[in-house]
Every structure is written in structure tokens, then in C-alpha cells.
N, C-alpha and C. Protein backbone atom coordinates (compact mmCIF):
# COMPACT_ATOMS: atom_id res chain seq x y z
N UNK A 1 41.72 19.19 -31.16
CA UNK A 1 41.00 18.24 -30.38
C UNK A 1 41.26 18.45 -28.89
N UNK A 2 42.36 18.74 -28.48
CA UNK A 2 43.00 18.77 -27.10
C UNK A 2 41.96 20.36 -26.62
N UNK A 3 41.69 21.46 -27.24
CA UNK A 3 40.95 22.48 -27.16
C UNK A 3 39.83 22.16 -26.41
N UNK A 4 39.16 21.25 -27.84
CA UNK A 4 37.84 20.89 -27.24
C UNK A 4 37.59 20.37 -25.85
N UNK A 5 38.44 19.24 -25.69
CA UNK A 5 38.15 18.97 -24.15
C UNK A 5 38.87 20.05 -22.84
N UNK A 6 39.94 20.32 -23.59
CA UNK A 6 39.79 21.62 -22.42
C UNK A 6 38.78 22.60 -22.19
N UNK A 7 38.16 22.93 -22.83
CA UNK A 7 36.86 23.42 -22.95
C UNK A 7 35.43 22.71 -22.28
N UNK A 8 35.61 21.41 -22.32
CA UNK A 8 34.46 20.68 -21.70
C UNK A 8 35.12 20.66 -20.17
N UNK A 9 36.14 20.58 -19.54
CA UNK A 9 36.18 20.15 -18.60
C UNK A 9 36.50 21.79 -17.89
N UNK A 10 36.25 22.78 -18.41
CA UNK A 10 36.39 23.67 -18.10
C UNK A 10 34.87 24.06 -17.37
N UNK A 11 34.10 23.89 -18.74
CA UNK A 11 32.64 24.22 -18.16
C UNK A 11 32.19 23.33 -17.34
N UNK A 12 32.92 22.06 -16.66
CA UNK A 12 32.33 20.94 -16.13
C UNK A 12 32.40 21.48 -14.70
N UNK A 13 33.89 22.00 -14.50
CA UNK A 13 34.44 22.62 -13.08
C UNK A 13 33.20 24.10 -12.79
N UNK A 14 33.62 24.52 -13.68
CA UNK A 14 31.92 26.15 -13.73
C UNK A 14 31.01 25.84 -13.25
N UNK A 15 30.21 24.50 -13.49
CA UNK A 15 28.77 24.37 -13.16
C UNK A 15 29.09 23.56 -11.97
N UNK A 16 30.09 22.60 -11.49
CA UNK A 16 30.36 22.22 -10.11
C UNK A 16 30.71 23.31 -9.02
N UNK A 17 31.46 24.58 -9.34
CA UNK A 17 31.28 25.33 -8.61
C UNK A 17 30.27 26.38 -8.29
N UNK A 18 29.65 26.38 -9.04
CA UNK A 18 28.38 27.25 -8.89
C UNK A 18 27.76 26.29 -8.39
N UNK A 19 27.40 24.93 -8.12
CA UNK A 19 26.33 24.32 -7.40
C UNK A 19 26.92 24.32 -6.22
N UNK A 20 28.33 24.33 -5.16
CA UNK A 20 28.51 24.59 -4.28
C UNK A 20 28.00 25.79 -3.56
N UNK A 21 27.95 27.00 -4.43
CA UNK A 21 28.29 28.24 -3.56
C UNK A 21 26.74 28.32 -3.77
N UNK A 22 25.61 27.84 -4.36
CA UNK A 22 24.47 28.02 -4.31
C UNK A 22 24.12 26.87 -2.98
N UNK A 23 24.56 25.75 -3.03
CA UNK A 23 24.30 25.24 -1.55
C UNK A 23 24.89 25.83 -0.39
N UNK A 24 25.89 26.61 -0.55
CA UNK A 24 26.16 27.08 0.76
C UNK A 24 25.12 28.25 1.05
N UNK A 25 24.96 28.93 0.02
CA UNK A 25 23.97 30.31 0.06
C UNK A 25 22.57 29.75 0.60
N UNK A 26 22.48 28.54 0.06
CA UNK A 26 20.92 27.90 0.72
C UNK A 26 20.92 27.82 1.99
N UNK A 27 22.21 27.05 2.19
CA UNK A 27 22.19 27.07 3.45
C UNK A 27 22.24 28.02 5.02
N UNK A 28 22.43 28.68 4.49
CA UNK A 28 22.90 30.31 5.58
C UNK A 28 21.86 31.43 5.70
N UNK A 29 20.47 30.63 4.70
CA UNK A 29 19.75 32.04 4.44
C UNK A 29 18.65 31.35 6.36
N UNK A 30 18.11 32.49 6.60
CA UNK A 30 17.24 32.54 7.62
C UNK A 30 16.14 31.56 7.45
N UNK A 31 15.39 30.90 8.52
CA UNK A 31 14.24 29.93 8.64
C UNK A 31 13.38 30.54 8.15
N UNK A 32 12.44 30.33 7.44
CA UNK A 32 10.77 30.94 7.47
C UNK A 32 10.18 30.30 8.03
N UNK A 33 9.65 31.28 9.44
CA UNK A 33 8.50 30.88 9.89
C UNK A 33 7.22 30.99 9.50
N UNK A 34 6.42 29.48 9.87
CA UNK A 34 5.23 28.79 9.38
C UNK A 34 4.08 29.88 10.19
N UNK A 35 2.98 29.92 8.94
CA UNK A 35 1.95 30.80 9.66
C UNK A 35 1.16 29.67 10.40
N UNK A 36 0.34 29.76 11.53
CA UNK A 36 -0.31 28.81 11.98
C UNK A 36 -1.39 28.28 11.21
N UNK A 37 -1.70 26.93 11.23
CA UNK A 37 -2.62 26.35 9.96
C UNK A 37 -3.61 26.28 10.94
N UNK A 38 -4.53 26.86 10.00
CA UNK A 38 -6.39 26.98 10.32
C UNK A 38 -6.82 26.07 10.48
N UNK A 39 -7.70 25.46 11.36
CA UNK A 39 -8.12 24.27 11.33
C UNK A 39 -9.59 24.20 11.12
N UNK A 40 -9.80 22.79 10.25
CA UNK A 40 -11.18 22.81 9.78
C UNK A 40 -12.42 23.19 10.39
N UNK A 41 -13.14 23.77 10.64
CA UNK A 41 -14.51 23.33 11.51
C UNK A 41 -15.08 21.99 11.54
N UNK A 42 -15.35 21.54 12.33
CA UNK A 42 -15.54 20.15 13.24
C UNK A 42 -17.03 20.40 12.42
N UNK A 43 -17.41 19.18 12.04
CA UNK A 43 -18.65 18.99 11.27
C UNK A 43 -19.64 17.93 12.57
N UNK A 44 -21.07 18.57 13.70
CA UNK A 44 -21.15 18.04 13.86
C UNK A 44 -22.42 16.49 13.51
N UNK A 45 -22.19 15.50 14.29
CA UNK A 45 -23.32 14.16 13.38
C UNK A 45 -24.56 15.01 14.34
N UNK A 46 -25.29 14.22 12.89
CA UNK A 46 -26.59 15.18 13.36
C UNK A 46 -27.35 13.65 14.19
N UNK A 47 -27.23 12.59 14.00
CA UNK A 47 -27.83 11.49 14.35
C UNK A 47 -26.58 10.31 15.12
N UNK A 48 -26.53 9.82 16.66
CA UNK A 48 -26.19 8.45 16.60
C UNK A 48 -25.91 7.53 15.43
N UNK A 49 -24.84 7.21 15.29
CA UNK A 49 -24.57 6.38 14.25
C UNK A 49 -24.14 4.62 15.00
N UNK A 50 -24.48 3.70 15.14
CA UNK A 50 -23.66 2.43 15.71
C UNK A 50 -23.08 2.39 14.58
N UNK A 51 -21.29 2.04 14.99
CA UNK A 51 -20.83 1.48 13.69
C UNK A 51 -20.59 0.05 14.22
N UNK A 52 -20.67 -0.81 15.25
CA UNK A 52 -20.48 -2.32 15.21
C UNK A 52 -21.86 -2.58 15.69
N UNK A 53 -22.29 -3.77 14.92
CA UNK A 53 -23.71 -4.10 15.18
C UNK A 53 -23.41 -4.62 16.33
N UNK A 54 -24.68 -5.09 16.56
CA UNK A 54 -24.95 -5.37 18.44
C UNK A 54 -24.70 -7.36 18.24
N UNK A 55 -24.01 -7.54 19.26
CA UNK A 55 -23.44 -8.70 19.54
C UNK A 55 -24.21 -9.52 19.49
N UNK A 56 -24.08 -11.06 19.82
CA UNK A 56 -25.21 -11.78 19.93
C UNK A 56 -25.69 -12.07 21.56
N UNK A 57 -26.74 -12.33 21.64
CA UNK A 57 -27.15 -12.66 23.10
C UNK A 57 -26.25 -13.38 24.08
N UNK A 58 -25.92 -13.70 24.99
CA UNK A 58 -24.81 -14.59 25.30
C UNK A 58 -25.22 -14.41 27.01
N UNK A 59 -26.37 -15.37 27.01
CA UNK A 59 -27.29 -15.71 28.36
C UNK A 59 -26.50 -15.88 29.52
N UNK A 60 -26.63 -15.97 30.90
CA UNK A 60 -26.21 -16.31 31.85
C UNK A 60 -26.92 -18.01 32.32
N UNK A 61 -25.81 -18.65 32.92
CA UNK A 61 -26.37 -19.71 33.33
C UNK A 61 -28.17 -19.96 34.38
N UNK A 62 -28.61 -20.38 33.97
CA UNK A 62 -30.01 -20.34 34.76
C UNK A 62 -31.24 -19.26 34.51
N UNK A 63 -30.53 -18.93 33.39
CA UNK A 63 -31.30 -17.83 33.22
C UNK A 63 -33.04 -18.03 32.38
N UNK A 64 -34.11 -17.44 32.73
CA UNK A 64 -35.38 -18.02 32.22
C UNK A 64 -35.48 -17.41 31.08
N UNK A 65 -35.99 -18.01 29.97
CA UNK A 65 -36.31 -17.77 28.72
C UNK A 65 -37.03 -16.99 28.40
N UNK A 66 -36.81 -15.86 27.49
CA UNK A 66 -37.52 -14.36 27.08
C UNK A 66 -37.49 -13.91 28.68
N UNK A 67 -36.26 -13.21 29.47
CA UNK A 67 -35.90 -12.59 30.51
C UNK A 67 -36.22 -11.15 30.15
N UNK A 68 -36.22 -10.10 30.87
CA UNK A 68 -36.15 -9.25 30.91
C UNK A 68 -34.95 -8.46 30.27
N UNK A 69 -34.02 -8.79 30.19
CA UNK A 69 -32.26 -8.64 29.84
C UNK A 69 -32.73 -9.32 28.13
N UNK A 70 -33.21 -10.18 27.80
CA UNK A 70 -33.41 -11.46 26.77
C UNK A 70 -33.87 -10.26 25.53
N UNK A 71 -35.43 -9.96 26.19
CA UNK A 71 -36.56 -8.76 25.71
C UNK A 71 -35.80 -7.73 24.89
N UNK A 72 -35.12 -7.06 26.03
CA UNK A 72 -34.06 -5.89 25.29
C UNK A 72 -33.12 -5.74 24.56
N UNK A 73 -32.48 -7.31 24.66
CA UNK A 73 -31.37 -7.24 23.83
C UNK A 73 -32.53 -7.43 22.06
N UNK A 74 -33.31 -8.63 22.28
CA UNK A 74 -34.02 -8.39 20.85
C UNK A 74 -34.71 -7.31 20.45
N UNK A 75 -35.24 -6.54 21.38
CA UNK A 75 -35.78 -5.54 20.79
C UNK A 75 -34.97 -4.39 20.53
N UNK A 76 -33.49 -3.85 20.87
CA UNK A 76 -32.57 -3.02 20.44
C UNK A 76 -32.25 -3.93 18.89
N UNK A 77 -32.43 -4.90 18.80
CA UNK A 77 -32.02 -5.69 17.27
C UNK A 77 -32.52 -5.25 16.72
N UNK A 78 -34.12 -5.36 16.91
CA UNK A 78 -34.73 -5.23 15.94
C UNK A 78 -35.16 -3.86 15.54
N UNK A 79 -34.77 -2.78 16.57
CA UNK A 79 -34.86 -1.61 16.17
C UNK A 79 -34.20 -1.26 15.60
N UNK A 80 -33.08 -1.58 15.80
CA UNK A 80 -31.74 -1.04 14.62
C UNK A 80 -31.67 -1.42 13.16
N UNK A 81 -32.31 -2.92 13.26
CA UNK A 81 -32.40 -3.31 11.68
C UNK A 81 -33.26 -2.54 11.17
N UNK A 82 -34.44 -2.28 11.92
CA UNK A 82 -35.60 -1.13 11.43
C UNK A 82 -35.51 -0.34 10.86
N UNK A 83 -34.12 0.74 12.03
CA UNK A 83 -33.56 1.80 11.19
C UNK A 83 -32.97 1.62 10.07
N UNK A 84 -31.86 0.90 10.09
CA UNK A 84 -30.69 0.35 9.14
C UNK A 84 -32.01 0.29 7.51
N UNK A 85 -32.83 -0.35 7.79
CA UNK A 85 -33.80 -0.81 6.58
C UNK A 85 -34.46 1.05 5.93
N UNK A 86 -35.18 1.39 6.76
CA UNK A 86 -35.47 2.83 6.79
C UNK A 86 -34.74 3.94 6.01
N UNK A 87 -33.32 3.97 6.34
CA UNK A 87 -32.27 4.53 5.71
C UNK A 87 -31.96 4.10 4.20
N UNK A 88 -32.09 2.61 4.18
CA UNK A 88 -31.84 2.37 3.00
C UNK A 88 -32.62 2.68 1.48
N UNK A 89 -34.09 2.71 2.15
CA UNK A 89 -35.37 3.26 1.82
C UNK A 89 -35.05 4.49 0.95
N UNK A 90 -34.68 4.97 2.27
CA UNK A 90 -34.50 6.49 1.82
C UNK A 90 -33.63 6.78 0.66
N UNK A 91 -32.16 5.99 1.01
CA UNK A 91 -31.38 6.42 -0.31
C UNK A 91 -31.55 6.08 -1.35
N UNK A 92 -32.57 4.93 -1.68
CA UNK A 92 -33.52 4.54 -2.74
C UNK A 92 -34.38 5.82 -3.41
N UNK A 93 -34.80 6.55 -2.68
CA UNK A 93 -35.83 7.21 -2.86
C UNK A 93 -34.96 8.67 -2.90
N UNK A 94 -33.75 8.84 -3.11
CA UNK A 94 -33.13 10.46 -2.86
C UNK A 94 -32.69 10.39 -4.40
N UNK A 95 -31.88 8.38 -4.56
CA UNK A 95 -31.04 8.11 -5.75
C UNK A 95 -32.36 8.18 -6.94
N UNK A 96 -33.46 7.23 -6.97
CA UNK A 96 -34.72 7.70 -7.86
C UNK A 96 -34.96 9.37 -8.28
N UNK A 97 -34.95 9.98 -7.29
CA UNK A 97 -35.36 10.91 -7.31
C UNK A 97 -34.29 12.31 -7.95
N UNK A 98 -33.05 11.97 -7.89
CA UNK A 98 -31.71 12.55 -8.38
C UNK A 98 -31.83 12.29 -9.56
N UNK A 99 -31.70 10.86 -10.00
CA UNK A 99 -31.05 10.11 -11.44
C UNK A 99 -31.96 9.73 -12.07
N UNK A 100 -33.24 10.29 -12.06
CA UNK A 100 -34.61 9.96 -12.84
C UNK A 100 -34.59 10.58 -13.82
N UNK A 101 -33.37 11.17 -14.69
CA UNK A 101 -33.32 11.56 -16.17
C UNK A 101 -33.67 10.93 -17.18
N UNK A 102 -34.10 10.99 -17.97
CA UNK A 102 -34.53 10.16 -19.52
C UNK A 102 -33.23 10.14 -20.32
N UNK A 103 -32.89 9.04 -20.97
CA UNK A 103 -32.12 8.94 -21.68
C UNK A 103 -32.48 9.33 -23.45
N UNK A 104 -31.77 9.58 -24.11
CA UNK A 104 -32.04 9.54 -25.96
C UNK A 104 -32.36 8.40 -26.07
N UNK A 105 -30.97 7.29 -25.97
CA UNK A 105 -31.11 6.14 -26.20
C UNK A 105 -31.75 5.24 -25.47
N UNK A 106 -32.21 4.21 -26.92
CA UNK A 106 -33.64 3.54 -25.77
C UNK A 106 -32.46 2.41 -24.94
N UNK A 107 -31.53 2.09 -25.36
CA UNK A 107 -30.69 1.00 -24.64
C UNK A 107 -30.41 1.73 -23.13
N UNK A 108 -30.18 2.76 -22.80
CA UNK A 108 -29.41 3.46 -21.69
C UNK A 108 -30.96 3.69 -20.90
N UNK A 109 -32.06 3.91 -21.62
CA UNK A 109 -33.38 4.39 -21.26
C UNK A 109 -33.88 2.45 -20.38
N UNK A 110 -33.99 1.67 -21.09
CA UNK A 110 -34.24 0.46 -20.76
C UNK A 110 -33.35 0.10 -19.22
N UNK A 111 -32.07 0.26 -19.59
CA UNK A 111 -30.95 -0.36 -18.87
C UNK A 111 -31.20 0.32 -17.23
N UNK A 112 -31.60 1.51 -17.26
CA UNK A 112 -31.89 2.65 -16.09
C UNK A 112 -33.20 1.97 -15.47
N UNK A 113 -34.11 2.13 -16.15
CA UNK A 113 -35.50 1.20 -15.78
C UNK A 113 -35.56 -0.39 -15.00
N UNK A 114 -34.47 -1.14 -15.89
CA UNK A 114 -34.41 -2.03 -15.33
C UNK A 114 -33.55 -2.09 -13.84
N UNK A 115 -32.72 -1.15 -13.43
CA UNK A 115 -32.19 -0.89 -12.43
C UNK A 115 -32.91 -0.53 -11.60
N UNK A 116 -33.79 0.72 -11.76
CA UNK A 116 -34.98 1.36 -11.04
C UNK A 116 -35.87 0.00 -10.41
N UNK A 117 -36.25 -0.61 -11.12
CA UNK A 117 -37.34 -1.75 -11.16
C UNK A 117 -36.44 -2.48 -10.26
N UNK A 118 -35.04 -3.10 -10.21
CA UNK A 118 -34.80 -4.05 -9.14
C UNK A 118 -34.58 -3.35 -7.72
N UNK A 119 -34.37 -2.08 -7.87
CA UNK A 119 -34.05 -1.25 -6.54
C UNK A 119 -36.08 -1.40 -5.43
N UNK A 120 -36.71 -1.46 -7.04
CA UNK A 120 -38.14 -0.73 -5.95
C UNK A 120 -38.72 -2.30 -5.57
N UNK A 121 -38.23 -3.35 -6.48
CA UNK A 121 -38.45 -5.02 -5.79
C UNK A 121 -38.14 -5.12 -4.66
N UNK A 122 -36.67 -4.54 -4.38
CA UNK A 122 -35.92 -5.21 -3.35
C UNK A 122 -36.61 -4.42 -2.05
N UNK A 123 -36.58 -2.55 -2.30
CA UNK A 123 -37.27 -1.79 -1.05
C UNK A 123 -39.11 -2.32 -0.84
N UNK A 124 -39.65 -2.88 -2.05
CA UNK A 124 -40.90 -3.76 -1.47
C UNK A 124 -40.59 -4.76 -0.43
N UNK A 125 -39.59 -5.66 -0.78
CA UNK A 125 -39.29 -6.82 -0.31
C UNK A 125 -38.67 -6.33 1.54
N UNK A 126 -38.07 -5.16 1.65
CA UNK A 126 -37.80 -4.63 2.87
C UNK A 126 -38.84 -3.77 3.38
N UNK A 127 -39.82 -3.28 2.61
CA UNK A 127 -40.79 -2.86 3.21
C UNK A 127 -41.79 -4.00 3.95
N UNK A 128 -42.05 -5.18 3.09
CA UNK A 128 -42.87 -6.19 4.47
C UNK A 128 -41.96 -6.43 5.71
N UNK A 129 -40.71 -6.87 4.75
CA UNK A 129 -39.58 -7.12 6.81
C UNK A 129 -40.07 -6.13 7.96
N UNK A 130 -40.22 -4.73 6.89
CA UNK A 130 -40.14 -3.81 8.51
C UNK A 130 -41.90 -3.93 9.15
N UNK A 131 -42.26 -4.50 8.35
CA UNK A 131 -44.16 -5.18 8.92
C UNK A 131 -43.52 -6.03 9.92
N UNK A 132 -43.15 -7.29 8.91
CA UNK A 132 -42.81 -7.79 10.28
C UNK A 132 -42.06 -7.68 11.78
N UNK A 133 -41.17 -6.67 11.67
CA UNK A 133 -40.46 -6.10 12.62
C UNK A 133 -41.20 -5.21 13.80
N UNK A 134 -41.97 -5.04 13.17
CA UNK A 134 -42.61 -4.22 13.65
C UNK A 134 -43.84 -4.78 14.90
N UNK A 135 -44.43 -6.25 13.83
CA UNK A 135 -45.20 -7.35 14.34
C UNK A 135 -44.68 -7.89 15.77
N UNK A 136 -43.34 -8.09 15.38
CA UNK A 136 -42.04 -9.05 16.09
C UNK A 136 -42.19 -7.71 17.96
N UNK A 137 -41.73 -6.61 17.24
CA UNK A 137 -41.94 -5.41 18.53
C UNK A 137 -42.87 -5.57 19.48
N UNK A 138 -44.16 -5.56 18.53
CA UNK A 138 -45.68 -5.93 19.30
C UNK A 138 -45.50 -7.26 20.22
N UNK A 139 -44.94 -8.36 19.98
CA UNK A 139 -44.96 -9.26 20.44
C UNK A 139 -44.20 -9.06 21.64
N UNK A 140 -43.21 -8.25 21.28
CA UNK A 140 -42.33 -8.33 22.75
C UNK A 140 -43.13 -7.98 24.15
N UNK A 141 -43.71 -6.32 23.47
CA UNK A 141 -44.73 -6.04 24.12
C UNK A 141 -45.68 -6.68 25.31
N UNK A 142 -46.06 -7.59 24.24
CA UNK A 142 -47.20 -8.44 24.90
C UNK A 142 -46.98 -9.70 25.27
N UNK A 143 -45.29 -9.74 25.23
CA UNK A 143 -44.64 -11.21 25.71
C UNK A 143 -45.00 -12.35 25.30
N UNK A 144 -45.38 -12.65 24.47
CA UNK A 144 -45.51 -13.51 22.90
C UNK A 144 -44.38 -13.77 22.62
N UNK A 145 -43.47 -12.99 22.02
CA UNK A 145 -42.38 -13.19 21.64
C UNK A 145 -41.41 -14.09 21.55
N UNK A 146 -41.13 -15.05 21.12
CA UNK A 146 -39.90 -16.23 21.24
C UNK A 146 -40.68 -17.43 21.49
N UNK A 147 -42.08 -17.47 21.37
CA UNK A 147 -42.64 -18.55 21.25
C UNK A 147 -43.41 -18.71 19.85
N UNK A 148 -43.13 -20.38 19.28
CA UNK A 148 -44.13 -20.50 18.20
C UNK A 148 -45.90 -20.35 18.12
N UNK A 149 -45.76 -20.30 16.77
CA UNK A 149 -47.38 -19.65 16.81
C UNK A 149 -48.23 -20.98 16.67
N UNK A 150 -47.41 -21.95 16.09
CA UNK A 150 -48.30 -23.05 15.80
C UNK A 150 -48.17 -24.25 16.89
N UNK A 151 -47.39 -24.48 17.51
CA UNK A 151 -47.15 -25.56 18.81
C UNK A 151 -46.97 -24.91 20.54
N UNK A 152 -46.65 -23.55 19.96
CA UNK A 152 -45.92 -22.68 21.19
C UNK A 152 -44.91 -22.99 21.91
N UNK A 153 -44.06 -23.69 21.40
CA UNK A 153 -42.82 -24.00 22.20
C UNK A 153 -41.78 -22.76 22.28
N UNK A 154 -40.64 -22.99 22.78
CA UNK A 154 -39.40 -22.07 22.99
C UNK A 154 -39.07 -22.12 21.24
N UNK A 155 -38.90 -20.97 20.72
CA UNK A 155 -38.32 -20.92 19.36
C UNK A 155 -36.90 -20.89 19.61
N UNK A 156 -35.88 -20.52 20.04
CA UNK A 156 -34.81 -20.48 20.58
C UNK A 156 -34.19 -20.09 20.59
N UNK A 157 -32.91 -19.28 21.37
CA UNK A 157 -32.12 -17.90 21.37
C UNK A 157 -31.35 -18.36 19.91
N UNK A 158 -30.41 -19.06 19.38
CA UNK A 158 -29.98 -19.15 18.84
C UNK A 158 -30.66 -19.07 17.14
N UNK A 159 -32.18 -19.34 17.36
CA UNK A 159 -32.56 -19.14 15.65
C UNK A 159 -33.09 -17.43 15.66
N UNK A 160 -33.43 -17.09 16.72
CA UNK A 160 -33.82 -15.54 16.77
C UNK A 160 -33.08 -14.70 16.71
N UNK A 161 -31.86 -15.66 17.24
CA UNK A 161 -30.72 -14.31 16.42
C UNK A 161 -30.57 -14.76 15.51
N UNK A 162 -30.59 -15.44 14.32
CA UNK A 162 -30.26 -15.97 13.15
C UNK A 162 -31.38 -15.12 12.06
N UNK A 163 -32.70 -14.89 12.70
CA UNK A 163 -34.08 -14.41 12.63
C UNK A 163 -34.94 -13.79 12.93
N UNK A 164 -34.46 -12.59 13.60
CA UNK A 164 -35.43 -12.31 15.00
C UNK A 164 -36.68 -11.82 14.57
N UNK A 165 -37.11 -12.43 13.07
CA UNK A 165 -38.36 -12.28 13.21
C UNK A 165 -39.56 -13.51 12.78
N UNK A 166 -38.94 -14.62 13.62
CA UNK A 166 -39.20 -15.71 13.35
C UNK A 166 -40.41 -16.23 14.14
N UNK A 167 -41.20 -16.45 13.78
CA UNK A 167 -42.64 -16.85 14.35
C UNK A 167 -42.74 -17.97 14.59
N UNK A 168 -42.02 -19.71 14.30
CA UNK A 168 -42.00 -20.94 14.30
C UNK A 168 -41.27 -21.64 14.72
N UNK A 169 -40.96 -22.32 15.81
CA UNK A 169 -40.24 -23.49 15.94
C UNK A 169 -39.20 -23.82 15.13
N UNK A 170 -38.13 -24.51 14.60
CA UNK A 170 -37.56 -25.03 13.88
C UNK A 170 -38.49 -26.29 13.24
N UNK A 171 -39.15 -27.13 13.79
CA UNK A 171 -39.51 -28.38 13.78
C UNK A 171 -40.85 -28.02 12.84
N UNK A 172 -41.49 -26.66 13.38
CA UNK A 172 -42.91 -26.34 13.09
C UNK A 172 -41.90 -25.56 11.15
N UNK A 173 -41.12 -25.00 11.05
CA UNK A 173 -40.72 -24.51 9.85
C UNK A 173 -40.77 -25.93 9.24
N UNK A 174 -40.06 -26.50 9.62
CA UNK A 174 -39.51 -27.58 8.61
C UNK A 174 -40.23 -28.73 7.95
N UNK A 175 -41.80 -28.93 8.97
CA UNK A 175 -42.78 -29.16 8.48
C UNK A 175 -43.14 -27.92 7.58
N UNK A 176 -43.74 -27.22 7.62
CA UNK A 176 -43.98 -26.40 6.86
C UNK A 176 -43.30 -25.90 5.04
N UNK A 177 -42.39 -26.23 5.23
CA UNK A 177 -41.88 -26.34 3.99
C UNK A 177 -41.76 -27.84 3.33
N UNK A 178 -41.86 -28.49 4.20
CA UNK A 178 -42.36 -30.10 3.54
C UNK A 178 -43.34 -29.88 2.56
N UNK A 179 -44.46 -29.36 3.32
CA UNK A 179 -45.93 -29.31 3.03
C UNK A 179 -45.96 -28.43 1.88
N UNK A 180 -44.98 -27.09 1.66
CA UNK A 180 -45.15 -26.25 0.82
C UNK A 180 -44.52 -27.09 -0.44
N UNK A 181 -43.50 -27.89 -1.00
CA UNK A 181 -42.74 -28.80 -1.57
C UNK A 181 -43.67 -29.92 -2.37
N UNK A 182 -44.56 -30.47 -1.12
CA UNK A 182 -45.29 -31.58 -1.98
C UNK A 182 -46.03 -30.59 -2.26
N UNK A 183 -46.72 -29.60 -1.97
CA UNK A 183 -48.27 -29.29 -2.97
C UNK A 183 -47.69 -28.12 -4.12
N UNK A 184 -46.34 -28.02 -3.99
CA UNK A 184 -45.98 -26.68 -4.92
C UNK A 184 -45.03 -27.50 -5.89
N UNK A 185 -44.65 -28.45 -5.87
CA UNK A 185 -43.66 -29.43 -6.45
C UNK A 185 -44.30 -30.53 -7.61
């Protein structure tokens, strides 16, 4: 018995000294120098991108309603939502056009369709906005713009940014959906 552990503590000291003289050997060997790292090619944007949307209006005291300063700030809005809408269009129309495989199954075949079908609701539903956006542009144009269509009052900085493609009054909406309520109700 006394063998045996002389024997274990024999090989115990062996493998403690061999892990010394292998750290010292690590340690003493020469640096390798680093080859210089390649660097990627710079990918460049092919388009302006805004990544923070545009602030809200934030008037100067005395200032006259639909200003010159007023004009531009809504019409950079509404161009950008234009784009922003446009783009989205598109990836509608890249993703249709990619993932328009047929399925075997009619469950996976249905389930795809019905996806397809809410994607081309919703790009209908953004295709009139950009009518109206577009409407909204014209108006600036022709300095229309920020007034209602049915009383002509000031529509007001604060619902046009909420809306900027809002054609009505607050007062003139809110009749208006009265009216839509009792005869649709």
C-alpha cells in the first residue's frame, strides 16, 4: 500500500514539473509579429438616408400663419413621409415578388395568401395617403394649405403636425363625424 502512494505522489511531482519548465519555455520564446489587418472596403450609401425624423414646427413669437419658414417645414414632412411610404411599397413588391412560391399544402398555400392579401390592403391603403400627399403639396403650392375647405379658417400648426394632410378645421371634422354616426349608426 505504502508503494502505491509513493507512486502517485511521484507522478504528481512529474506532471508539476513539467508544467513549470513548459511555462518558462512559453515564456522566453520570441513575440510574433501581427501581419497588418486588411481593412474592409467602405460600402458607399447610394441614397440620403434621415435617420431622426424632422422635429415638430416650433414657431417664433409673432409669427404669421402658413409663413414662408411654416410652408417648408410642412412640405419637407410631407416629402419624406412620401418617400418613407414609397420605400415601403417597394419592399412589398421585392418581398411578393421573392416569396411568391406555391406551397403543397393547402394550409401553408392559404396562410401565404392571406398574408399577401393584408400586405396589398395595407400598400392600397398607403397608396391613397400618398394621393393625398401629394394633394396636400399642391396646396402648398398654391397657398391653400393650412386652411379648411369647408369654413376656411386656420386648421392649426398643432393638428397638421398631428396630420399634415388634413383638409378641416377641428370643429368642421367633428361635425362631420357627428353627421357620419347619425346616418351610418
Amino acid at each position: 500500500m505504502s508503494k502505491k502512494a509513493d507512486s502517485k505522489k511521484s507522478t504528481a511531482k512529474k506532471t508539476v514539473t513539467k508544467k513549470a519548465t513548459l511555462k518558462k519555455v512559453s515564456a522566453t520564446k520570441a513575440p510574433v509579429k501581427k501581419a497588418p489587418a486588411k481593412k474592409a472596403p467602405v460600402k458607399k450609401a447610394t441614397a440620403k438616408k434621415r435617420t431622426t425624423p424632422i422635429s415638430s414646427y416650433k414657431g417664433r413669437k409673432g409669427e404669421k400663419y402658413m409663413s414662408a419658414a411654416m410652408k417648408k417645414h410642412f412640405n419637407a414632412v410631407l416629402i419624406e413621409w412620401r418617400e418613407h411610404l414609397k420605400e415601403e411599397m417597394q419592399k412589398t413588391f421585392d418581398h411578393l415578388k421573392n416569396k411568391g412560391e406555391s406551397y403543397a399544402d393547402p394550409i401553408d398555400r392559404a396562410s401565404q395568401e392571406e398574408e399577401f392579401a393584408f400586405e396589398l390592403r395595407t400598400r392600397d391603403r398607403e397608396r391613397k395617403l400618398i394621393n393625398k400627399i401629394a394633394s396636400s403639396l399642391e396646396q402648398i403650392k398654391q397657398d391653400d394649405y393650412g386652411y379648411c375647405y369647408a369654413c376656411g379658417i386656420e386648421i392649426g400648426v398643432k393638428r397638421l403636425e398631428a396630420r399634415p394632410t388634413a383638409t378641416h378645421c377641428i370643429d368642421c371634422k367633428t361635425l362631420d363625424e357627428i353627421k357620419e354616426k347619425q346616418l351610418g349608426g
